[in-house]
N, C-alpha and C. Protein backbone atom coordinates (compact mmCIF):
# COMPACT_ATOMS: atom_id res chain seq x y z
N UNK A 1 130.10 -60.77 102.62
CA UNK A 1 130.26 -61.20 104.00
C UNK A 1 131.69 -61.70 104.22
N UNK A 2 131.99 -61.80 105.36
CA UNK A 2 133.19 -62.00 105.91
C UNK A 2 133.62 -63.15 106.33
N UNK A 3 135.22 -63.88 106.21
CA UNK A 3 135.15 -65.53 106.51
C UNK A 3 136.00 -65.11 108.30
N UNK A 4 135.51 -66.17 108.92
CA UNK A 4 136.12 -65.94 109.94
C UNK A 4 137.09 -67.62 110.50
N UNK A 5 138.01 -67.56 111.52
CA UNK A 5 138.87 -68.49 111.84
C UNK A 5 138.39 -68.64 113.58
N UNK A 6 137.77 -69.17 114.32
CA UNK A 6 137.61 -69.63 115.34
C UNK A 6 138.27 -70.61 115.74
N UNK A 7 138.99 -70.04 116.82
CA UNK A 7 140.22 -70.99 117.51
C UNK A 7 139.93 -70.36 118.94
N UNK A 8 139.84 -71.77 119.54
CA UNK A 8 139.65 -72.36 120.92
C UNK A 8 140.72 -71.66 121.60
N UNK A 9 140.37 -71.13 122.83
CA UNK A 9 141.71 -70.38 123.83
C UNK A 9 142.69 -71.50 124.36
N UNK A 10 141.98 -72.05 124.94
CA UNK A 10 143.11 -73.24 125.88
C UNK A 10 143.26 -74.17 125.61
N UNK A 11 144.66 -74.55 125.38
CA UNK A 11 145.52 -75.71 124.58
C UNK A 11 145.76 -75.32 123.30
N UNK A 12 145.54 -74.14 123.02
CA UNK A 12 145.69 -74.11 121.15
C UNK A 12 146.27 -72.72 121.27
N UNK A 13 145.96 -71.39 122.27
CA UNK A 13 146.12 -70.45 122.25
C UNK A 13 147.02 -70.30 123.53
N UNK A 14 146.68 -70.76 124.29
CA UNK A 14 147.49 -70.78 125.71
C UNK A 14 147.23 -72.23 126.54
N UNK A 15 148.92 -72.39 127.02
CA UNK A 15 149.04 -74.11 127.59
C UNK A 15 147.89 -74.38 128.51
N UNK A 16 147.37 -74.75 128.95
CA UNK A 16 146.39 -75.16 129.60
C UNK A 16 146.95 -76.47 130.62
N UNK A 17 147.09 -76.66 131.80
CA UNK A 17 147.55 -77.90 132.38
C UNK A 17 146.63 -79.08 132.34
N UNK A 18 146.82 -80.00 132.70
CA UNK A 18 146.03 -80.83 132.65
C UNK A 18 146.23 -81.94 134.13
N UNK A 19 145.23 -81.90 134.83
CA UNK A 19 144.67 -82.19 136.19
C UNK A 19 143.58 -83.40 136.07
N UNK A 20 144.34 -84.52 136.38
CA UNK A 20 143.27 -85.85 135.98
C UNK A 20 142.68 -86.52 134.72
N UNK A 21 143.29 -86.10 134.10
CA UNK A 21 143.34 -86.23 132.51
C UNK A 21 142.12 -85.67 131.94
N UNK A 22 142.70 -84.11 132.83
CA UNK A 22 141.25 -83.60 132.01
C UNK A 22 141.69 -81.95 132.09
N UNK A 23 142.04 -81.07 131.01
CA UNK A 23 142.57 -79.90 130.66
C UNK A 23 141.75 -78.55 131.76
N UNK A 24 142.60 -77.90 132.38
CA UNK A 24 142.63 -76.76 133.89
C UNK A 24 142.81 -75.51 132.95
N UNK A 25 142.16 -74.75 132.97
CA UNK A 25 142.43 -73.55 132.39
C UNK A 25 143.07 -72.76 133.65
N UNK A 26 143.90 -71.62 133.49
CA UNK A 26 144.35 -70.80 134.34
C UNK A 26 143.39 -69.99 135.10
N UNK A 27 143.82 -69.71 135.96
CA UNK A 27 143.00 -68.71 137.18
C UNK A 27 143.48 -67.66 137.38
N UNK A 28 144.59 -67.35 137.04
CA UNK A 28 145.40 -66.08 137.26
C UNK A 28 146.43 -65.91 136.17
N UNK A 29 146.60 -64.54 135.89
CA UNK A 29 147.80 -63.85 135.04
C UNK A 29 149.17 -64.61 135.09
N UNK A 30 149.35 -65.20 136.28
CA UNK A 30 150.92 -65.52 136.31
C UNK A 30 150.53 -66.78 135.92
N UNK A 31 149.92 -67.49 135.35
CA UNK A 31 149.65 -69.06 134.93
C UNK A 31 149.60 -69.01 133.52
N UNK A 32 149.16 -67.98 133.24
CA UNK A 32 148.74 -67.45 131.88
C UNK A 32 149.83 -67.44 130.84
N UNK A 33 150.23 -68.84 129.38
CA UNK A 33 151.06 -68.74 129.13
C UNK A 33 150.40 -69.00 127.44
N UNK A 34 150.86 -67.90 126.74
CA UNK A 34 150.55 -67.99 125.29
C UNK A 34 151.52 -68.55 124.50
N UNK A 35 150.60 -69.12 123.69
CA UNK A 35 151.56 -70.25 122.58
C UNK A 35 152.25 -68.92 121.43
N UNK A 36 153.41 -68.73 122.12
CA UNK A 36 154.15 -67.38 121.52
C UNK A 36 154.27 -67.75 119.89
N UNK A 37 154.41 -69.27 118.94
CA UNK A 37 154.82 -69.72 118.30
C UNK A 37 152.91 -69.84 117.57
N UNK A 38 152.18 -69.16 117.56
CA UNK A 38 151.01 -68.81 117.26
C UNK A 38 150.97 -67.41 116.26
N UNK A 39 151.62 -66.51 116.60
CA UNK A 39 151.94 -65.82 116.48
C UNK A 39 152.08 -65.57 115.25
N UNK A 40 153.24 -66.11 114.62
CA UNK A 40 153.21 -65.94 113.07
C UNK A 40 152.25 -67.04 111.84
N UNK A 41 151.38 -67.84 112.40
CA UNK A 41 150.62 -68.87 112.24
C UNK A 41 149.53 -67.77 112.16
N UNK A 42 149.03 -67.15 112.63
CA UNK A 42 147.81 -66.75 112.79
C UNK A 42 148.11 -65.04 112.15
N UNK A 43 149.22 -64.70 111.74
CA UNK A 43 149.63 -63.81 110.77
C UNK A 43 149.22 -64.06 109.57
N UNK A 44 149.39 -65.00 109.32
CA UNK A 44 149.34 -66.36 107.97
C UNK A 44 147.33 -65.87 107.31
N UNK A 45 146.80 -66.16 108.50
CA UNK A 45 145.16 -66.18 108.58
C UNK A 45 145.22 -64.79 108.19
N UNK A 46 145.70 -64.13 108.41
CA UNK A 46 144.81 -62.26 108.57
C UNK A 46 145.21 -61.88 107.52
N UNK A 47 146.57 -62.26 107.16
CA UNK A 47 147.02 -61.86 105.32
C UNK A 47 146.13 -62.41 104.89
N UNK A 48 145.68 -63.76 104.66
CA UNK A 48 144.65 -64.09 103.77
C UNK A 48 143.17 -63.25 104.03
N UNK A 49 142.79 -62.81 104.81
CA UNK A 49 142.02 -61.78 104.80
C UNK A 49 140.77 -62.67 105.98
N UNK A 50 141.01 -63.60 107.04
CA UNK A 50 140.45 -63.81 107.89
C UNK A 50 140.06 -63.17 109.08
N UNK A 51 138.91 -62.86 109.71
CA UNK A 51 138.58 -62.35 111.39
C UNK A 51 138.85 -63.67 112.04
N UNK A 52 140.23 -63.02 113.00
CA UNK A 52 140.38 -63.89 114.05
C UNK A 52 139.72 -63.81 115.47
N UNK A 53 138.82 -65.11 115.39
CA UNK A 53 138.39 -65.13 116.91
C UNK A 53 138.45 -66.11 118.03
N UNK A 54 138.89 -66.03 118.87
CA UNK A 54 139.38 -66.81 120.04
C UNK A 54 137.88 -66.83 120.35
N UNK A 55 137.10 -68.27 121.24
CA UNK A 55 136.37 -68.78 121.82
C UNK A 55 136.69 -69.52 122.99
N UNK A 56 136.25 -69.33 124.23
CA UNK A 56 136.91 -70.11 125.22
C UNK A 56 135.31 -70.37 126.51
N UNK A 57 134.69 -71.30 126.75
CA UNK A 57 134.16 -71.65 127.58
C UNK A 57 135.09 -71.45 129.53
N UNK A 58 134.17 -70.65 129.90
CA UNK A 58 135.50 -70.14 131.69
C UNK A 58 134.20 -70.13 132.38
N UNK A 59 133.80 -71.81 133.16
CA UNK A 59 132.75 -71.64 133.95
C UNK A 59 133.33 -71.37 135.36
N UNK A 60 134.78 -71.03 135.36
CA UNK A 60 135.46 -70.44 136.56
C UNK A 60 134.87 -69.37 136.78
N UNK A 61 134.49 -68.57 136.18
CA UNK A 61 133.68 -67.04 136.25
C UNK A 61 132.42 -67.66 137.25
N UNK A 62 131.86 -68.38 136.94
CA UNK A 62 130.16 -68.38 137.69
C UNK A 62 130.65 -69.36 138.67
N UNK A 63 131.21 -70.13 138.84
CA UNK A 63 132.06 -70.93 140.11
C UNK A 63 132.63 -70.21 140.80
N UNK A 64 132.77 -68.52 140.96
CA UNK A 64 134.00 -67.95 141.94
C UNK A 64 135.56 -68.08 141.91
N UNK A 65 135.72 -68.91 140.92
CA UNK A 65 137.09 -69.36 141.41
C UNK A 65 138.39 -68.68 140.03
N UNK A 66 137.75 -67.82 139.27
CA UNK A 66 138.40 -66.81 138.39
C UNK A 66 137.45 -64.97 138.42
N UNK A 67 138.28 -64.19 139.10
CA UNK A 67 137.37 -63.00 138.54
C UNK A 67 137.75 -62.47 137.06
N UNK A 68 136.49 -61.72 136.73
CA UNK A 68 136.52 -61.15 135.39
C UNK A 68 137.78 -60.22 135.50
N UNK A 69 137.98 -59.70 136.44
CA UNK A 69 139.35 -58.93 136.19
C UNK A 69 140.54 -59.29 135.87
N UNK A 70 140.56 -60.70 136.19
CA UNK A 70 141.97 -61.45 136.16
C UNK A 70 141.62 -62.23 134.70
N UNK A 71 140.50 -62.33 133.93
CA UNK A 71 140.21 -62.63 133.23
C UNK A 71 140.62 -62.00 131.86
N UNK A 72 140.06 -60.82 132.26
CA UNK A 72 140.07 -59.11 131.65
C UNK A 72 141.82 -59.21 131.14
N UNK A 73 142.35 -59.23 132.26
CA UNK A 73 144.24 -59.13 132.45
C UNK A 73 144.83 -60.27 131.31
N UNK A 74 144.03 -61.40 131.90
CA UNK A 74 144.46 -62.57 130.29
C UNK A 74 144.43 -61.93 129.01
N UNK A 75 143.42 -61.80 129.00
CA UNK A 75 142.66 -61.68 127.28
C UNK A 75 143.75 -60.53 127.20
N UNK A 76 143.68 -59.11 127.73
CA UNK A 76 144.29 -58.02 127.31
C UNK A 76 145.97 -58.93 126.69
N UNK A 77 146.95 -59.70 127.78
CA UNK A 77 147.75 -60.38 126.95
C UNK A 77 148.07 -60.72 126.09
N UNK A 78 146.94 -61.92 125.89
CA UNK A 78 146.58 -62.28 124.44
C UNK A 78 146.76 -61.62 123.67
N UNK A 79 145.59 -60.50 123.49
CA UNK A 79 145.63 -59.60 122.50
C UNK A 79 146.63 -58.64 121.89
N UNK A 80 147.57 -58.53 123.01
CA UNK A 80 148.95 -58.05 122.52
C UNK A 80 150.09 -59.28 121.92
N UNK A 81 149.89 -60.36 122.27
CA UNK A 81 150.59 -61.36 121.67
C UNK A 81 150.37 -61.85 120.42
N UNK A 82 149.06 -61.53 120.33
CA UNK A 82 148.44 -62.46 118.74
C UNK A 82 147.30 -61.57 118.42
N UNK A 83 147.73 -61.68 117.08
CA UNK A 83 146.57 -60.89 115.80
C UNK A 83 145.41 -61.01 116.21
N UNK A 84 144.49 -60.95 117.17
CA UNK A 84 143.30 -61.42 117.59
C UNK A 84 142.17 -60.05 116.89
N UNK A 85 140.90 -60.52 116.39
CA UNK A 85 139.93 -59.43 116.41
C UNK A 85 138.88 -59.38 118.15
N UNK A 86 138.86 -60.57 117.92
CA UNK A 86 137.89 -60.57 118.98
C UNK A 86 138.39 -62.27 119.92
N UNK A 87 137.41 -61.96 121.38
CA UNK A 87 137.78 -62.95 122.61
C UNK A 87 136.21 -63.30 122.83
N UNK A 88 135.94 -64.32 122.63
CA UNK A 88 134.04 -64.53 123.42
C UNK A 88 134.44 -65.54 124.22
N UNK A 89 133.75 -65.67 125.07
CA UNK A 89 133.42 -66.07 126.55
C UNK A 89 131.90 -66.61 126.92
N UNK A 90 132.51 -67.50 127.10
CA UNK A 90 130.85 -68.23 128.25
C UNK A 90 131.47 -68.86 129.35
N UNK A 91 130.39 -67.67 130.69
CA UNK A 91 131.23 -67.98 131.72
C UNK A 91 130.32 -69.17 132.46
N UNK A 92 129.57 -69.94 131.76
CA UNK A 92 128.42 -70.73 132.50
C UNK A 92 129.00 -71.92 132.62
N UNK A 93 128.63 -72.65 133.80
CA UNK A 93 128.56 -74.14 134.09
C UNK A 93 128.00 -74.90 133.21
N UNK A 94 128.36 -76.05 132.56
CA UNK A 94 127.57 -77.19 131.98
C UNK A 94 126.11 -77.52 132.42
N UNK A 95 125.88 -77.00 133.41
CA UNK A 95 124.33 -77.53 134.25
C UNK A 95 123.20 -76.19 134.17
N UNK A 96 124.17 -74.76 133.70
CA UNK A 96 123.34 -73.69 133.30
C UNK A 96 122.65 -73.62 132.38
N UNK A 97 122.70 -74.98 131.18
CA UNK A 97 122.03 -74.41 130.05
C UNK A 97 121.60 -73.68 129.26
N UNK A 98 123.41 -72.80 129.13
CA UNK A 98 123.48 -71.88 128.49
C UNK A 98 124.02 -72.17 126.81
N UNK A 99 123.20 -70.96 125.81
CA UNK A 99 122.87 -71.38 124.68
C UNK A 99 124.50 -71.35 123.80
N UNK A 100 125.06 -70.39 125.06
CA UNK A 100 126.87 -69.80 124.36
C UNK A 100 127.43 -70.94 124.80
N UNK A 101 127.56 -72.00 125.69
CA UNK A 101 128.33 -72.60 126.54
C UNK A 101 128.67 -74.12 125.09
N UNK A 102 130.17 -74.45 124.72
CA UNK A 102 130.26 -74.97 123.95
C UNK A 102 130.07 -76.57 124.34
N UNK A 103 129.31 -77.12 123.52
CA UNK A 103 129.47 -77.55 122.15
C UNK A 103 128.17 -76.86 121.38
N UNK A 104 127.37 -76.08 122.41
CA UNK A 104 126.21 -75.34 121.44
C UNK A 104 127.16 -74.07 120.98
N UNK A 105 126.53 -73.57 119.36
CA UNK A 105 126.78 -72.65 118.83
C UNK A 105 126.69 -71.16 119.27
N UNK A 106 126.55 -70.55 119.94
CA UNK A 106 125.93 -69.69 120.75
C UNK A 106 127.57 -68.45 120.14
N UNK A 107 128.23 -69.06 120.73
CA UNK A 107 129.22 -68.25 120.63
C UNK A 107 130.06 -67.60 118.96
N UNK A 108 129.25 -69.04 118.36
CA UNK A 108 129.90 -68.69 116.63
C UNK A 108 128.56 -67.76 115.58
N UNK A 109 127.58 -68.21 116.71
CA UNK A 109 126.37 -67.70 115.82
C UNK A 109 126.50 -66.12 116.46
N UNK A 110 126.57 -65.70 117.47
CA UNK A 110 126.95 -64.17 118.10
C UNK A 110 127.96 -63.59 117.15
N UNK A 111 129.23 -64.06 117.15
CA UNK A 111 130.34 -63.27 115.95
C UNK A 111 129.60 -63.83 114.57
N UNK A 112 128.77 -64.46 114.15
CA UNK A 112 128.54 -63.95 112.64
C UNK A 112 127.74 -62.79 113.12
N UNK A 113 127.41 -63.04 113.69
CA UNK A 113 125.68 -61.86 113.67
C UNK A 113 126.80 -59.86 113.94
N UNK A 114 127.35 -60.36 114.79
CA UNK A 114 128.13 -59.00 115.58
C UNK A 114 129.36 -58.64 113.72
N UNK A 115 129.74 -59.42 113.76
CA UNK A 115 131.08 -59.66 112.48
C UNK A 115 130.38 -59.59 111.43
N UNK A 116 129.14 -59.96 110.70
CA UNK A 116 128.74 -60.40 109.51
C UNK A 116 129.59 -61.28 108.85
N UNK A 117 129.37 -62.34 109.20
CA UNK A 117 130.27 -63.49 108.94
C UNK A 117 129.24 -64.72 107.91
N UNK A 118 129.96 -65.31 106.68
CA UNK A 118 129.69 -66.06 106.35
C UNK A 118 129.89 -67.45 107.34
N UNK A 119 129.27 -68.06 107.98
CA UNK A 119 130.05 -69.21 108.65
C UNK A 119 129.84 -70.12 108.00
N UNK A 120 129.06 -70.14 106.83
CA UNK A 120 129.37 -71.96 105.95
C UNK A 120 131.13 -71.92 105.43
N UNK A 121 131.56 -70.74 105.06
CA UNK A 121 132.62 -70.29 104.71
C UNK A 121 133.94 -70.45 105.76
N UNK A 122 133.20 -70.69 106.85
CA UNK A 122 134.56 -69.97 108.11
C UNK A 122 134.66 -71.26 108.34
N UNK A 123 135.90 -71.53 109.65
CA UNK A 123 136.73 -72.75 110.31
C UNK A 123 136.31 -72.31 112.01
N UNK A 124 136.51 -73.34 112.69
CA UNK A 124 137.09 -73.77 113.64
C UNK A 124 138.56 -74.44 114.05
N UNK A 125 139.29 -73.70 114.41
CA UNK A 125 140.55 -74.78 114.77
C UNK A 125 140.61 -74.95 116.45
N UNK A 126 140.20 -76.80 116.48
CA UNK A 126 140.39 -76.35 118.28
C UNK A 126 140.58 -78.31 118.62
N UNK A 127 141.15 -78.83 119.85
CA UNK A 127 141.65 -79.67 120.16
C UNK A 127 140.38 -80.41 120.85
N UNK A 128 139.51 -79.75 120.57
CA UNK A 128 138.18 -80.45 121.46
C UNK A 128 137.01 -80.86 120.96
N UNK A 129 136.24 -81.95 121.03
CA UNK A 129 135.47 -81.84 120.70
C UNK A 129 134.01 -81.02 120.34
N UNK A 130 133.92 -80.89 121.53
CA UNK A 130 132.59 -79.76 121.55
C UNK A 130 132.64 -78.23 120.73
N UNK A 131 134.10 -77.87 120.04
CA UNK A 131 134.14 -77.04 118.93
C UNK A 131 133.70 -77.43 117.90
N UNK A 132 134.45 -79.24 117.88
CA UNK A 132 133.89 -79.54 116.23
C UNK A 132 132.32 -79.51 116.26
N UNK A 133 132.12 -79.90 117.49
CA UNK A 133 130.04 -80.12 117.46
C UNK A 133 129.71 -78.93 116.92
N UNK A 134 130.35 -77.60 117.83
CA UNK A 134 129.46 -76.01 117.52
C UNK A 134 129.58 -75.91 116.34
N UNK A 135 130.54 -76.23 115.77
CA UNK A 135 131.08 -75.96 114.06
C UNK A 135 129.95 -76.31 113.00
N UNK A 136 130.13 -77.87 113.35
CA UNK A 136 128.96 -78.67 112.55
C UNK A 136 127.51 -77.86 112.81
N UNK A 137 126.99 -77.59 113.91
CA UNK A 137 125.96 -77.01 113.88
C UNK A 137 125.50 -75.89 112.81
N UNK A 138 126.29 -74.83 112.86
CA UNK A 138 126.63 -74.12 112.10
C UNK A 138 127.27 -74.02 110.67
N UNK A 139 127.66 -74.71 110.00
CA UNK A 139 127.94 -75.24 108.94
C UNK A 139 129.46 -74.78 108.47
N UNK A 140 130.11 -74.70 109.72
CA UNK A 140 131.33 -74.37 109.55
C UNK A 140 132.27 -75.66 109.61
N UNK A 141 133.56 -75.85 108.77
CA UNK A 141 134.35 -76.85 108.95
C UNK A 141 135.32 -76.78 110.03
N UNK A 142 135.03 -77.98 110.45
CA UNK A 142 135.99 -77.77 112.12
C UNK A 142 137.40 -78.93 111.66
N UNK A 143 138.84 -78.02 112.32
CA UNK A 143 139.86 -78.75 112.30
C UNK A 143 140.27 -78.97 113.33
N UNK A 144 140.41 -80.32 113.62
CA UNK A 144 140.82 -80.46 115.06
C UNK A 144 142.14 -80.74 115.11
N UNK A 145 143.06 -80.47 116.33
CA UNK A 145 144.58 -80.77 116.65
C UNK A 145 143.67 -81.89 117.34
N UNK A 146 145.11 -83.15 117.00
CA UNK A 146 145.24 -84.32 117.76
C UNK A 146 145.46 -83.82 119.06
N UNK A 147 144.06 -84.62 120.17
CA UNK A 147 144.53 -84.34 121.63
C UNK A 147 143.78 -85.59 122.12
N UNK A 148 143.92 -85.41 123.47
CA UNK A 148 142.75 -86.46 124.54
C UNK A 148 141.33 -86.26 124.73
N UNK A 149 141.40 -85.13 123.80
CA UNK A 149 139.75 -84.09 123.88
C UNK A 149 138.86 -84.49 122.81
N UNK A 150 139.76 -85.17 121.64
CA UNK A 150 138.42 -85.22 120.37
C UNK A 150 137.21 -85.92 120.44
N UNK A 151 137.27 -86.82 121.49
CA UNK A 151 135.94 -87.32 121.40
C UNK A 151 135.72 -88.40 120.49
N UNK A 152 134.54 -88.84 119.91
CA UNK A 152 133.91 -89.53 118.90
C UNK A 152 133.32 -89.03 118.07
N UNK A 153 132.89 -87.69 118.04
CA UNK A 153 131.70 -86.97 117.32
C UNK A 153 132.47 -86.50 116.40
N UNK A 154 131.56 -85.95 115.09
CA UNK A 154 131.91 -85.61 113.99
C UNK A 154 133.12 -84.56 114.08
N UNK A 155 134.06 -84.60 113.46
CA UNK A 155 135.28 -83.89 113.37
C UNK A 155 135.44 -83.78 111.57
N UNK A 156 135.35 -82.83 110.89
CA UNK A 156 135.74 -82.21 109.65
C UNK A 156 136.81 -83.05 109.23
N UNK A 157 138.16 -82.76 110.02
CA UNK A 157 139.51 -82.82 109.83
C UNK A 157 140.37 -83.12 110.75
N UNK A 158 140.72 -83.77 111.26
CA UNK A 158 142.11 -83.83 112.30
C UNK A 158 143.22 -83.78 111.42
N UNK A 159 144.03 -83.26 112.57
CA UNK A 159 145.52 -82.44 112.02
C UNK A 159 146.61 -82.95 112.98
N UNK A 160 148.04 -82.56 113.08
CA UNK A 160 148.47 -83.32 114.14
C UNK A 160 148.97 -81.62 114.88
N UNK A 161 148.69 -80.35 114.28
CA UNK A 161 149.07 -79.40 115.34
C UNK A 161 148.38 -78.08 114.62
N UNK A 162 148.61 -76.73 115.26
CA UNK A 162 148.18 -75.78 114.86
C UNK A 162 149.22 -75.04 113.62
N UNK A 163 150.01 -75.52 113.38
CA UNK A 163 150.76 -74.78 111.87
C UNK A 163 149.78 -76.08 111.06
N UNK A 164 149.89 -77.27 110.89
CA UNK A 164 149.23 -78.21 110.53
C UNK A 164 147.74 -77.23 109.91
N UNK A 165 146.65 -77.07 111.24
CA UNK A 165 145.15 -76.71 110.99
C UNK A 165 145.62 -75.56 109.95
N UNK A 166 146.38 -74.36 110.43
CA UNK A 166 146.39 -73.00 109.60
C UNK A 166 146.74 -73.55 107.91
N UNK A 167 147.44 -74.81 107.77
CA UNK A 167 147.86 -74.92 106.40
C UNK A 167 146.52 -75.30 105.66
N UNK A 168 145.91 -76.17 106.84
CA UNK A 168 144.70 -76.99 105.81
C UNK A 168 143.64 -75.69 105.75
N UNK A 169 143.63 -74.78 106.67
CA UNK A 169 142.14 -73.84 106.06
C UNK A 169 142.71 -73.00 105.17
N UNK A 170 144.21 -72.31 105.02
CA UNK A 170 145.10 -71.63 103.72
C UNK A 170 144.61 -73.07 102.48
N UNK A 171 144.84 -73.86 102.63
CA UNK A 171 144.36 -75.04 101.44
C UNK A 171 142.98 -74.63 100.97
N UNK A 172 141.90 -74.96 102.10
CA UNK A 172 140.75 -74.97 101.86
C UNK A 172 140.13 -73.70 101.50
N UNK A 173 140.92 -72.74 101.69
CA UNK A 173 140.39 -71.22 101.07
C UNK A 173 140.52 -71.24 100.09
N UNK A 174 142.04 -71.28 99.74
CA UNK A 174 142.33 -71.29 98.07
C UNK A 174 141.03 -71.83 97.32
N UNK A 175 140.81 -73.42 97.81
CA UNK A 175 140.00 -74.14 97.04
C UNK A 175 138.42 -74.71 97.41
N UNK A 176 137.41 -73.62 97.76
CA UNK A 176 136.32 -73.33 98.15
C UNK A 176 134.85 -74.46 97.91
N UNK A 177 135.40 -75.00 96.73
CA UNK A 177 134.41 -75.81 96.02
C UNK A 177 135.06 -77.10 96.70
N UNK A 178 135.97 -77.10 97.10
CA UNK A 178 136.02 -78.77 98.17
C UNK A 178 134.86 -78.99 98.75
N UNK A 179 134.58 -80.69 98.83
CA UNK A 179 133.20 -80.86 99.37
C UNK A 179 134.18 -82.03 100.28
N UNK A 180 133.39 -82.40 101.24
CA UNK A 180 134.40 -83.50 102.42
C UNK A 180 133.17 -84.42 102.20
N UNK A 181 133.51 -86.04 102.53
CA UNK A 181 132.68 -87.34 101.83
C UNK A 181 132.21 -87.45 103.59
């Protein structure tokens, strides 16, 4: 089976603004700005022989206020900017009680199943809490970048950036039999 690297789209993959002290994902292509300096960071992951997958919660989709096309136009970006295998998406509101919508696993348990993915094996790298939750669910180790997002809940690892996370899961590959207290 296969190890995989799950990293959060906004704030880790692309700037994300922040509106009330609380992180705005983009609505359109021209807002749309990738962390170009990702790039050879996440080169780093795929030599070691990782599936890279971007995860991003966009309840702008079921709110009206992002279409999938302009959505579509992001991701295609992305994907030319950075080593990406795959982009998952949950376009649901917090009040939909949807099973993909993060901090439930929905979205990590879909790419093992689609990927054949070991996920006791795989990471999360993401600035938010509700990744480290999906992580833990799943028995994946979550690294979080220092942000305003971590929350209180269980976090694996905090880091202070994304060359930071990529060094500690290159660490933690090498050395598999690490157990965290």
């Amino acid at each position: 089976m296969r190890l995989a690297v799950f990293i959060e789209r906004d704030g880790v993959l692309n700037k994300a603004r922040v509106e009330r002290q609380h992180q705005v994902s983009p609505v359109m292509l021209e807002e749309f700005r990738v962390c170009r300096a990702a790039r050879p960071l996440l080169q780093r992951l795929k030599a070691a022989g990782f599936i890279l997958i971007a995860t991003t919660n966009q309840p702008a989709l079921s709110h009206g206020h992002l279409s999938r096309r302009e959505l579509d136009r992001m991701h295609d970006l992305l994907r030319r900017e950075l080593p990406l295998d795959d982009i998952l998406v949950c376009p649901h509101d917090e009040s939909d009680d949807c099973p993909c919508r993060k901090p439930r696993p929905g979205l990590l348990s879909e790419a093992g199943f689609t990927w054949q993915l070991n996920l006791d094996r795989s990471f999360v790298i993401s600035d938010k809490w509700q990744d480290a939750e999906a992580a833990r669910q799943l028995g994946c180790t979550s690294v979080v970048i220092e942000s305003p997002w971590l929350g209180s809940g269980h976090h694996d690892l905090v880091v202070t950036s994304l060359a930071a996370a990529v060094e500690k899961v290159l660490q933690l590959h090498a050395t598999p039999n690490l157990v965290f207290a």
